[in-house]
N, C-alpha and C. Protein backbone atom coordinates (compact mmCIF):
# COMPACT_ATOMS: atom_id res chain seq x y z
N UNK A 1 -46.16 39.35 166.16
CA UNK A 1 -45.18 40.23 166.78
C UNK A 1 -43.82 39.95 166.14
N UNK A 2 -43.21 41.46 165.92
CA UNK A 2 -41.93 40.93 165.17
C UNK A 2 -40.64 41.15 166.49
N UNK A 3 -39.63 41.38 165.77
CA UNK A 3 -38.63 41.45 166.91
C UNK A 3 -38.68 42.67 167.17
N UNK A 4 -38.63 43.79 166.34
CA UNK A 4 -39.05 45.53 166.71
C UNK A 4 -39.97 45.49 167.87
N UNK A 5 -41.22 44.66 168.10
CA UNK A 5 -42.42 45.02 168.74
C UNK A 5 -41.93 43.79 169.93
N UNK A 6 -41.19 42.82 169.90
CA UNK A 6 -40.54 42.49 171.15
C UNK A 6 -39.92 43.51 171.77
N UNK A 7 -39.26 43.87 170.84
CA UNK A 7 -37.78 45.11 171.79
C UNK A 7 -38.28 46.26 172.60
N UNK A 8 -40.20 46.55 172.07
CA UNK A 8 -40.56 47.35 172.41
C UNK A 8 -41.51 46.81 173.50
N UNK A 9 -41.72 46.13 173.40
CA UNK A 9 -42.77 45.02 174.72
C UNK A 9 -41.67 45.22 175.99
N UNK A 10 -40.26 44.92 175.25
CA UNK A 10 -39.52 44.38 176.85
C UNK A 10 -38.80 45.46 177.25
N UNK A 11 -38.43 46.77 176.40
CA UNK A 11 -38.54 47.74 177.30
C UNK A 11 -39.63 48.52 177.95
N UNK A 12 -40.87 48.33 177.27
CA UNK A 12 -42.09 48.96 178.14
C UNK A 12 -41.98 48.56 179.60
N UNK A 13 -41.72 46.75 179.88
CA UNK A 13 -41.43 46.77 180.90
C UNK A 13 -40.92 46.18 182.12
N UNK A 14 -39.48 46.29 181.59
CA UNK A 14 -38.68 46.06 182.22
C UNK A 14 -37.87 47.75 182.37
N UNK A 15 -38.06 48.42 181.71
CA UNK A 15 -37.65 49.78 182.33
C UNK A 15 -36.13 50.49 181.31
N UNK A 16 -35.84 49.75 180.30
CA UNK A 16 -34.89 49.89 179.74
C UNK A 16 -35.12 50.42 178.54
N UNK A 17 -33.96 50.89 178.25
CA UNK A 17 -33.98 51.85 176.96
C UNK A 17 -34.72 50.76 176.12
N UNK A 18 -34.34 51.26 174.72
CA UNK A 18 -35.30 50.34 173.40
C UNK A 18 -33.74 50.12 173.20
N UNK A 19 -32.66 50.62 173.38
CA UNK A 19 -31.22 49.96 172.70
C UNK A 19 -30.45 49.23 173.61
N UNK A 20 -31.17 49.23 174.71
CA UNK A 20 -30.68 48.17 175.92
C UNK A 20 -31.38 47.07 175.84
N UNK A 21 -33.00 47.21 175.23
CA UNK A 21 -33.52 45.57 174.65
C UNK A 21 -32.94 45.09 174.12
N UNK A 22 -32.83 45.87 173.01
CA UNK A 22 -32.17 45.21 172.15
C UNK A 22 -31.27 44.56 172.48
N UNK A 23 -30.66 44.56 172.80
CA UNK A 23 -28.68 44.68 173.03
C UNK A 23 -28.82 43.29 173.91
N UNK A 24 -29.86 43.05 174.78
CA UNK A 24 -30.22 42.25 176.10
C UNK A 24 -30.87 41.02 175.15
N UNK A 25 -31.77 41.08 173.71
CA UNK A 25 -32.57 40.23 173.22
C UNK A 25 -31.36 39.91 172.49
N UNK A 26 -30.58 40.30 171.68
CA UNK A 26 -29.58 39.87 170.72
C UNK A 26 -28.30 38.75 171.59
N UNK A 27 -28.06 39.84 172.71
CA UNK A 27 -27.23 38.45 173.46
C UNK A 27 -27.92 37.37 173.77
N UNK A 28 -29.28 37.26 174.36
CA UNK A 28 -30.23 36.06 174.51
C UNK A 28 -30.20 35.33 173.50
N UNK A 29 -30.16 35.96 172.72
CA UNK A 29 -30.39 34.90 170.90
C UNK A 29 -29.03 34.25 170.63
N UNK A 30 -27.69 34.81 171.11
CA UNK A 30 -26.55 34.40 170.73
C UNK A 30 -26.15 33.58 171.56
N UNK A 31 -26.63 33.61 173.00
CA UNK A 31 -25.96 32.61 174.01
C UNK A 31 -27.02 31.44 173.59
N UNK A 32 -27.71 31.69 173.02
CA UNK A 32 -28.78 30.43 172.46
C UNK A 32 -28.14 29.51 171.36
N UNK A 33 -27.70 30.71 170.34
CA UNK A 33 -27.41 29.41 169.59
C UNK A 33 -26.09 29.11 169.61
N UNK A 34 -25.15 29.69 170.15
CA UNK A 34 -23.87 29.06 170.33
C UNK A 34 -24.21 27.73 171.39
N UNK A 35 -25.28 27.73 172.42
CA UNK A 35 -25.61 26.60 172.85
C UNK A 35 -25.94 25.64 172.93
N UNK A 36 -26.97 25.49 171.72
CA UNK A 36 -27.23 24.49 170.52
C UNK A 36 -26.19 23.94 169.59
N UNK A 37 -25.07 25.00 169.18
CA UNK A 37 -24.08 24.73 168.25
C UNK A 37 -23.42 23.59 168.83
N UNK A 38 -23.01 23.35 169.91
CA UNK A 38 -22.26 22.89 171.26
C UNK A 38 -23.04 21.58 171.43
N UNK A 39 -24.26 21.57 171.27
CA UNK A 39 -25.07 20.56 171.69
C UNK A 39 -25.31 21.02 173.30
N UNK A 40 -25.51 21.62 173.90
CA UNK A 40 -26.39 22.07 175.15
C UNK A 40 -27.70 22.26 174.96
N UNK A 41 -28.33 21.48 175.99
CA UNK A 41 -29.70 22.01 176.29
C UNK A 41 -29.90 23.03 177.17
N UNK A 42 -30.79 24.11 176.90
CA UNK A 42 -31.16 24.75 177.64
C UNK A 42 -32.76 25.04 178.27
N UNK A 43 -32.72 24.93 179.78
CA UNK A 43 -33.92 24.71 180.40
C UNK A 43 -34.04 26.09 181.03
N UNK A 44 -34.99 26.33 180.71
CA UNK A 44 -35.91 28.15 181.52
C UNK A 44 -36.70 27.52 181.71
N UNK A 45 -37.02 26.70 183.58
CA UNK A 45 -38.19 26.53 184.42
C UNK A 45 -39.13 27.25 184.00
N UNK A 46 -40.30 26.55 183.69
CA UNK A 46 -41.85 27.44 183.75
C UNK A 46 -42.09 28.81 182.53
N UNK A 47 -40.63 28.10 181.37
CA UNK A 47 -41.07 28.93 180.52
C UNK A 47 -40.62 27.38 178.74
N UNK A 48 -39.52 26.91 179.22
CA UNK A 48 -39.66 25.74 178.37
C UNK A 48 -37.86 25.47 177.81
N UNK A 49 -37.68 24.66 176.66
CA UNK A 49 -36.50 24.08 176.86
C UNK A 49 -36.31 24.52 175.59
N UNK A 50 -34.68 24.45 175.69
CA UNK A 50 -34.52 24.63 173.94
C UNK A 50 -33.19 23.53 173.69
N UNK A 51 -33.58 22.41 172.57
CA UNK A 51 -32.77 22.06 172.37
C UNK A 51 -32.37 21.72 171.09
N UNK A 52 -31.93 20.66 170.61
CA UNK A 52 -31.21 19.67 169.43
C UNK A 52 -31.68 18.64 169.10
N UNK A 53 -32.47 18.03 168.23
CA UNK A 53 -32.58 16.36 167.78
C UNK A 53 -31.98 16.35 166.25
N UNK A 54 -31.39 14.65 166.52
CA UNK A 54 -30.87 14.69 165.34
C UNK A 54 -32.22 14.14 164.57
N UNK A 55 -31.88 13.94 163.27
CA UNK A 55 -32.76 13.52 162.14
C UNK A 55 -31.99 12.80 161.24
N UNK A 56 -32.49 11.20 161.58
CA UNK A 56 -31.65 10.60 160.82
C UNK A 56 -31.97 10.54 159.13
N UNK A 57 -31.18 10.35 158.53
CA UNK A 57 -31.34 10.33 156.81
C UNK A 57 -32.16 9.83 156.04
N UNK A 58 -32.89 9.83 155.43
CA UNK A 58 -34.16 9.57 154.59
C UNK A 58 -34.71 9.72 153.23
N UNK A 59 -35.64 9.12 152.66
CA UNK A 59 -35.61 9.24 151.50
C UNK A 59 -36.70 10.50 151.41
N UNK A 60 -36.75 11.03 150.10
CA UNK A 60 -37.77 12.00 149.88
C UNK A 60 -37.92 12.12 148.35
N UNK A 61 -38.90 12.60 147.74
CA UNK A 61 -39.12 12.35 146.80
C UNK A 61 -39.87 14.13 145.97
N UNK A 62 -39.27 14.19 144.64
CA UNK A 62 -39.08 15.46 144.26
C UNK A 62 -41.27 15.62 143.54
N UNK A 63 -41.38 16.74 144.10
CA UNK A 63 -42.98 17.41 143.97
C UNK A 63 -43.21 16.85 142.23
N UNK A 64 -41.87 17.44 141.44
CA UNK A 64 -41.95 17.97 140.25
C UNK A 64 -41.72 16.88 139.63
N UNK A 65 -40.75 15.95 140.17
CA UNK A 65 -40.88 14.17 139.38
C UNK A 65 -41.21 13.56 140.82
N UNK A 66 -42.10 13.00 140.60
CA UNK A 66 -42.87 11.55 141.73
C UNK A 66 -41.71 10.29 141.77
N UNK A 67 -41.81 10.06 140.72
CA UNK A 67 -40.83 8.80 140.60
C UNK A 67 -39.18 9.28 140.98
N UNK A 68 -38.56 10.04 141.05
CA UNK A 68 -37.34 10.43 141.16
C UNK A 68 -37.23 10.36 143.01
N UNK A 69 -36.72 9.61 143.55
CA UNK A 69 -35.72 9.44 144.93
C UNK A 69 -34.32 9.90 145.04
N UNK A 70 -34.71 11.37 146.20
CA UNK A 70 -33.69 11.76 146.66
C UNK A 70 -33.23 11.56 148.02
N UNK A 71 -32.35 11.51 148.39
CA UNK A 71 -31.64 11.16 149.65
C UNK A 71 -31.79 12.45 150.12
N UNK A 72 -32.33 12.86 151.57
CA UNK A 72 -32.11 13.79 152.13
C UNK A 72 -30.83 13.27 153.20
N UNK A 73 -30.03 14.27 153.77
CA UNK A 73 -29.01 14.02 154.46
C UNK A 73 -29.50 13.76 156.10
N UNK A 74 -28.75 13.17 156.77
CA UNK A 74 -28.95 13.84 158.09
C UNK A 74 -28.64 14.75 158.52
N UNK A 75 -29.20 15.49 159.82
CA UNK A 75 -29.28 16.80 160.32
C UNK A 75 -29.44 16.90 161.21
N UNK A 76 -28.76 18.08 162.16
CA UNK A 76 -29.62 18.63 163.49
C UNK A 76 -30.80 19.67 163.38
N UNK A 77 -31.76 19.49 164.31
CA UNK A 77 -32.68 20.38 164.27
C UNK A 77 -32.77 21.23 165.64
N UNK A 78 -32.89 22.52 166.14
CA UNK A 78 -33.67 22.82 166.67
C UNK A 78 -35.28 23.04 167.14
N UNK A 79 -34.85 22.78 168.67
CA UNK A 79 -36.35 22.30 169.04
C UNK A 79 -36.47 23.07 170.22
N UNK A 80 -37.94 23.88 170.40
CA UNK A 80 -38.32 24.68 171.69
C UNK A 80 -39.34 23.58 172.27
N UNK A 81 -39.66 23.20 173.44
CA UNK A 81 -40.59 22.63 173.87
C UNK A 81 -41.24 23.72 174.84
N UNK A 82 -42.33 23.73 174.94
CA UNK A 82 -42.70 24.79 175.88
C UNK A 82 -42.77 24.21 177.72
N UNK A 83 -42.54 24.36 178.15
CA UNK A 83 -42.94 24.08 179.77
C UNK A 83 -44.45 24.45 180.40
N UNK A 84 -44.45 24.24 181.16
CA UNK A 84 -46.00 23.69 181.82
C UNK A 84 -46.37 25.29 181.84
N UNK A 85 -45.47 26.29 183.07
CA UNK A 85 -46.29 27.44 182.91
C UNK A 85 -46.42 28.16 181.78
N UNK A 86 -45.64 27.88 180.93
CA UNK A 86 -46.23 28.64 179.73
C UNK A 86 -47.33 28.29 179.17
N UNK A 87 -47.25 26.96 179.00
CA UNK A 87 -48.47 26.05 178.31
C UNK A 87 -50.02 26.61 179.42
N UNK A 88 -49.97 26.72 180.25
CA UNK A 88 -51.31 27.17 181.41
C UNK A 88 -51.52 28.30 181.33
N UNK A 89 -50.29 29.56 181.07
CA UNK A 89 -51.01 30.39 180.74
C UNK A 89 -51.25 30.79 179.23
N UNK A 90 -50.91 30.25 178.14
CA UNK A 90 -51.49 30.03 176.77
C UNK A 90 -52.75 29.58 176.52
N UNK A 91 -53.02 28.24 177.75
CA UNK A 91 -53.94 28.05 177.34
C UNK A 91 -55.62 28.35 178.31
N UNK A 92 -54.98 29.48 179.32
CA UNK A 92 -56.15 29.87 180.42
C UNK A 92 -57.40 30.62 179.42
């Protein structure tokens, strides 16, 4: 499913135009990641969490030379964990 066939899932039914999904999925996506940007977690009971881990710095090593060690940097990552009711009904 892409985001077109979301926009069209969640106005089938929830009752809203296809440019009011939209409009409703795009702010969802933006209050998301300005929330992450911030370092906030965000918890949706019974659907799952979205947050931040850092990743501390590490070595890695290039496909194309074996022997060559590169430093990857540290980083934040985003992370969804799913919550229980989602996970029960994924996996009924």
């Amino acid at each position: 499913m892409n985001k077109a066939d979301l926009v069209s899932k969640m106005a089938e039914k929830s009752g809203l135009t296809k440019k009011q999904s939209q409009e409703a999925l795009d702010a969802f996506m933006a209050s998301v990641e300005e929330a992450l940007v911030q370092g906030e977690k965000i918890q949706l009971v019974g659907f799952g969490t979205f947050e931040t881990r850092e990743r501390a710095e590490r070595e890695g090593r290039n496909p194309r030379n074996p022997e060559q060690v590169i430093k990857i940097p540290a980083s934040k990552a985003p992370v969804f964990k799913a919550g229980k009711g989602l996970k029960d009904k994924v996996n009924a």
